[in-house]
C-alpha atoms as a PDB file:
ATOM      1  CA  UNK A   1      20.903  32.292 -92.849  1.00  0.00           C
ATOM      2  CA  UNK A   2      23.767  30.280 -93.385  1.00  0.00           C
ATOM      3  CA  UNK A   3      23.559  26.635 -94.507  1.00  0.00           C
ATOM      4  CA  UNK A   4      24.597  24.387 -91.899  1.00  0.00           C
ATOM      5  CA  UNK A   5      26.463  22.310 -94.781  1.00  0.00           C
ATOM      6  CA  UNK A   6      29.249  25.534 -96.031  1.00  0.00           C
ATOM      7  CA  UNK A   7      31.744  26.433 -93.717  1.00  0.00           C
ATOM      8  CA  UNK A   8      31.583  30.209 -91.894  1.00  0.00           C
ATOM      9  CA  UNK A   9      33.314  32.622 -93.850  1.00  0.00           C
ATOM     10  CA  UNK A  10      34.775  35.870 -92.727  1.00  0.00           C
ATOM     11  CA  UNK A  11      32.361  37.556 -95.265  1.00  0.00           C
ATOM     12  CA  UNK A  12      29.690  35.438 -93.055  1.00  0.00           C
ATOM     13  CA  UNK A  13      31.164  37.271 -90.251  1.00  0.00           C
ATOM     14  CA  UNK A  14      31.710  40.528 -91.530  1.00  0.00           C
ATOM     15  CA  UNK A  15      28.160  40.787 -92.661  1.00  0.00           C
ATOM     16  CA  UNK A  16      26.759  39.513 -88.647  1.00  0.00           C
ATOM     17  CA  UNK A  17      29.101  42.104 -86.873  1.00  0.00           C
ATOM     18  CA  UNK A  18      27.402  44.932 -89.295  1.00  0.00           C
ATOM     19  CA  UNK A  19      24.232  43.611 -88.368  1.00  0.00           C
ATOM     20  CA  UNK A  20      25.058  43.825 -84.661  1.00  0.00           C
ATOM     21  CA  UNK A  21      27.155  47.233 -84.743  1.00  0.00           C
ATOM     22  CA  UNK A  22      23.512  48.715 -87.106  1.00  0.00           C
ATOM     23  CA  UNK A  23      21.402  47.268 -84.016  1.00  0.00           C
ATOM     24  CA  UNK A  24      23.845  49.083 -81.749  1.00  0.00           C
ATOM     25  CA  UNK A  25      23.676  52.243 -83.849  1.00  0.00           C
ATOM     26  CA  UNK A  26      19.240  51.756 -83.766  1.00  0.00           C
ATOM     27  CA  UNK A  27      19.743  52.435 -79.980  1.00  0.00           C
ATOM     28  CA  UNK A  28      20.369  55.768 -80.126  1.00  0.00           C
ATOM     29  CA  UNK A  29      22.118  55.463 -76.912  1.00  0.00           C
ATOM     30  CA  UNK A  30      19.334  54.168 -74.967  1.00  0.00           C
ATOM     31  CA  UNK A  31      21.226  52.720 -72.097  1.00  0.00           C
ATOM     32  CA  UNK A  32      18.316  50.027 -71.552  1.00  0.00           C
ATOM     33  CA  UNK A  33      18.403  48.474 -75.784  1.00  0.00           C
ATOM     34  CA  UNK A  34      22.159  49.052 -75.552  1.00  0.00           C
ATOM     35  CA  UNK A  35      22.086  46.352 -72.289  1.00  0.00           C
ATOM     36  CA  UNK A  36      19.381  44.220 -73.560  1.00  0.00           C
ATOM     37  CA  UNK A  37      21.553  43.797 -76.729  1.00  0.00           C
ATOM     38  CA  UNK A  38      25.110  43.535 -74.800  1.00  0.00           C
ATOM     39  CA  UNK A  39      23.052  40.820 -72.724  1.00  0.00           C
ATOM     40  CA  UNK A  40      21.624  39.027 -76.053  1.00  0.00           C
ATOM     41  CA  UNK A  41      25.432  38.936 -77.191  1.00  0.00           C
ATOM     42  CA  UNK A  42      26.951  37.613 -73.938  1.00  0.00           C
ATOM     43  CA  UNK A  43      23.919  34.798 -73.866  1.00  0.00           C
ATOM     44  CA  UNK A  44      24.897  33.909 -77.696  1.00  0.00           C
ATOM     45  CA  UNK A  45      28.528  33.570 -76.002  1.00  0.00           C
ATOM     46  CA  UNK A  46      27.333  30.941 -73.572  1.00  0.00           C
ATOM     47  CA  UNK A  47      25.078  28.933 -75.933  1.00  0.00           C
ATOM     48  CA  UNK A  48      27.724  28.851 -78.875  1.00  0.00           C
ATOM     49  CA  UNK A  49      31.067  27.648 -76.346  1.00  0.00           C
ATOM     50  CA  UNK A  50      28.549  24.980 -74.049  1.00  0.00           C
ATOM     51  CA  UNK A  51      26.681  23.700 -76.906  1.00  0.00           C
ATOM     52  CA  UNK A  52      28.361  23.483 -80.353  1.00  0.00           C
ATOM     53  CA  UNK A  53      32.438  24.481 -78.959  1.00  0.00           C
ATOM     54  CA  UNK A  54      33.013  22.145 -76.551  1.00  0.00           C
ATOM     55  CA  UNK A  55      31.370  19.664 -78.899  1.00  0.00           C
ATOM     56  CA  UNK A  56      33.536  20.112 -81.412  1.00  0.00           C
ATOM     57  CA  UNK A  57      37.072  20.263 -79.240  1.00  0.00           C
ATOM     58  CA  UNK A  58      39.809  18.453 -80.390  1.00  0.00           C
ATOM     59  CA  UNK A  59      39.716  14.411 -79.294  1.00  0.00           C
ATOM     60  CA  UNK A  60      43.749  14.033 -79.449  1.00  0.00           C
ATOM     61  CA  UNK A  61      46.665  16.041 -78.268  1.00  0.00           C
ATOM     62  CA  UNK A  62      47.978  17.236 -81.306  1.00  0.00           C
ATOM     63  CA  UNK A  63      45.025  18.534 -82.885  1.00  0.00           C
ATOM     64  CA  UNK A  64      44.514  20.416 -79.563  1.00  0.00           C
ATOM     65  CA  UNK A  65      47.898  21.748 -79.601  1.00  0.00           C
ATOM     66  CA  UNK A  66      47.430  23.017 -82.659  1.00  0.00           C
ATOM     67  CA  UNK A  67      44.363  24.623 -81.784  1.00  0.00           C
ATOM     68  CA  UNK A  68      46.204  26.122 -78.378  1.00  0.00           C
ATOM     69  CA  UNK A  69      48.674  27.732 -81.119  1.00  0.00           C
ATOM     70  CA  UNK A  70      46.166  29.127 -83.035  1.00  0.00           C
ATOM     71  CA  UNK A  71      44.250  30.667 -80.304  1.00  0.00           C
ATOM     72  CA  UNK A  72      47.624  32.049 -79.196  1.00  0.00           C
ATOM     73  CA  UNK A  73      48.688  32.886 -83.008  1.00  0.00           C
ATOM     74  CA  UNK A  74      44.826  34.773 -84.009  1.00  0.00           C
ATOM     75  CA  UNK A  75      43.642  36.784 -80.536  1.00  0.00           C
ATOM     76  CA  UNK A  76      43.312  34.780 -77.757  1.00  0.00           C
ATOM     77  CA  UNK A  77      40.182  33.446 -76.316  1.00  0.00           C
ATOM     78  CA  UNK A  78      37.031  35.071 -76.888  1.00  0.00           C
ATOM     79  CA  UNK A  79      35.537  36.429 -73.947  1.00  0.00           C
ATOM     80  CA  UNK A  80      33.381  38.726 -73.180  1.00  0.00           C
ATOM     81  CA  UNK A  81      33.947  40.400 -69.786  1.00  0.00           C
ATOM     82  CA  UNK A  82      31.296  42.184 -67.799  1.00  0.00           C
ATOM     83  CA  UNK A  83      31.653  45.700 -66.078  1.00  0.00           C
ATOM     84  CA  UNK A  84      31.186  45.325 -62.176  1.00  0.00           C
ATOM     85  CA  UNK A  85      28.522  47.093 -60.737  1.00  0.00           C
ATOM     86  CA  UNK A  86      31.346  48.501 -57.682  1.00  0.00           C
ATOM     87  CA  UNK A  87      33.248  50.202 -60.758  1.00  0.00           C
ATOM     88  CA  UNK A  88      29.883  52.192 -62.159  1.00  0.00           C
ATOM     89  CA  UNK A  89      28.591  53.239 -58.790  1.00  0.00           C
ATOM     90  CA  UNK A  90      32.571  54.007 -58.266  1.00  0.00           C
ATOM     91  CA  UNK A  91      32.067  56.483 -61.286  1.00  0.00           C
ATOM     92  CA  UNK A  92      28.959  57.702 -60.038  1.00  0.00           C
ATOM     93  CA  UNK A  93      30.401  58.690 -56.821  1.00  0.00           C
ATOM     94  CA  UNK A  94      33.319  60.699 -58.379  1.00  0.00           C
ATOM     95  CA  UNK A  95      30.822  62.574 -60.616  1.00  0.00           C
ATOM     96  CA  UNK A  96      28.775  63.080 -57.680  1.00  0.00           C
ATOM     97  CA  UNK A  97      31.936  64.514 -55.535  1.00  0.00           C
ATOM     98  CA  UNK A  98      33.057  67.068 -58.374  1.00  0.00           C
ATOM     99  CA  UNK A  99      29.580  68.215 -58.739  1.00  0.00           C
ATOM    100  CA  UNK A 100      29.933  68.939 -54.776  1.00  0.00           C
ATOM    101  CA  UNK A 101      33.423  71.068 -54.858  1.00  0.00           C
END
């Protein structure tokens, strides 16, 4: 666990996307762990950007400028989109149609 008093470290992070990629890899493919770990992830999202992210926004313009640049500068902001249940049952319906010709 890491101590709330040292600052994240990309080995911090390196070593929790392992973690999450193994879990992913423990699945096997079952389409139902594979979910209920792509839904653990998304709720992590939430919790992390309402509770500690917006808490720790910039107060000031320029510091939030300079966070707006380095968003820009290092990816962007993180997101994490969900399919839409039209585009699956869209896939579904193609695969059904080439089974039929």
């Amino acid at each position: 666990m890491i101590s709330s008093s040292s600052p994240l470290t990309t080995t911090d992070l390196n070593a929790l996307a392992e973690r999450v990629r193994m879990a992913a890899e423990r699945a096997n493919g079952n389409v139902h762990d594979l979910l209920a770990l792509l839904r653990l992830l998304e709720q992590l999202h939430r919790e992390i950007c309402d509770n500690q992210f917006q808490a720790a926004l910039p107060t000031n313009r320029q510091a939030l400028y300079k966070l707006l640049r380095d968003i820009e500068t290092n990816g962007g902001w993180p997101y994490i989109p969900r399919k839409r249940l039209e585009s699956f049952l869209g896939a579904i319906q193609e695969e059904s149609d080439s089974r039929e010709c």
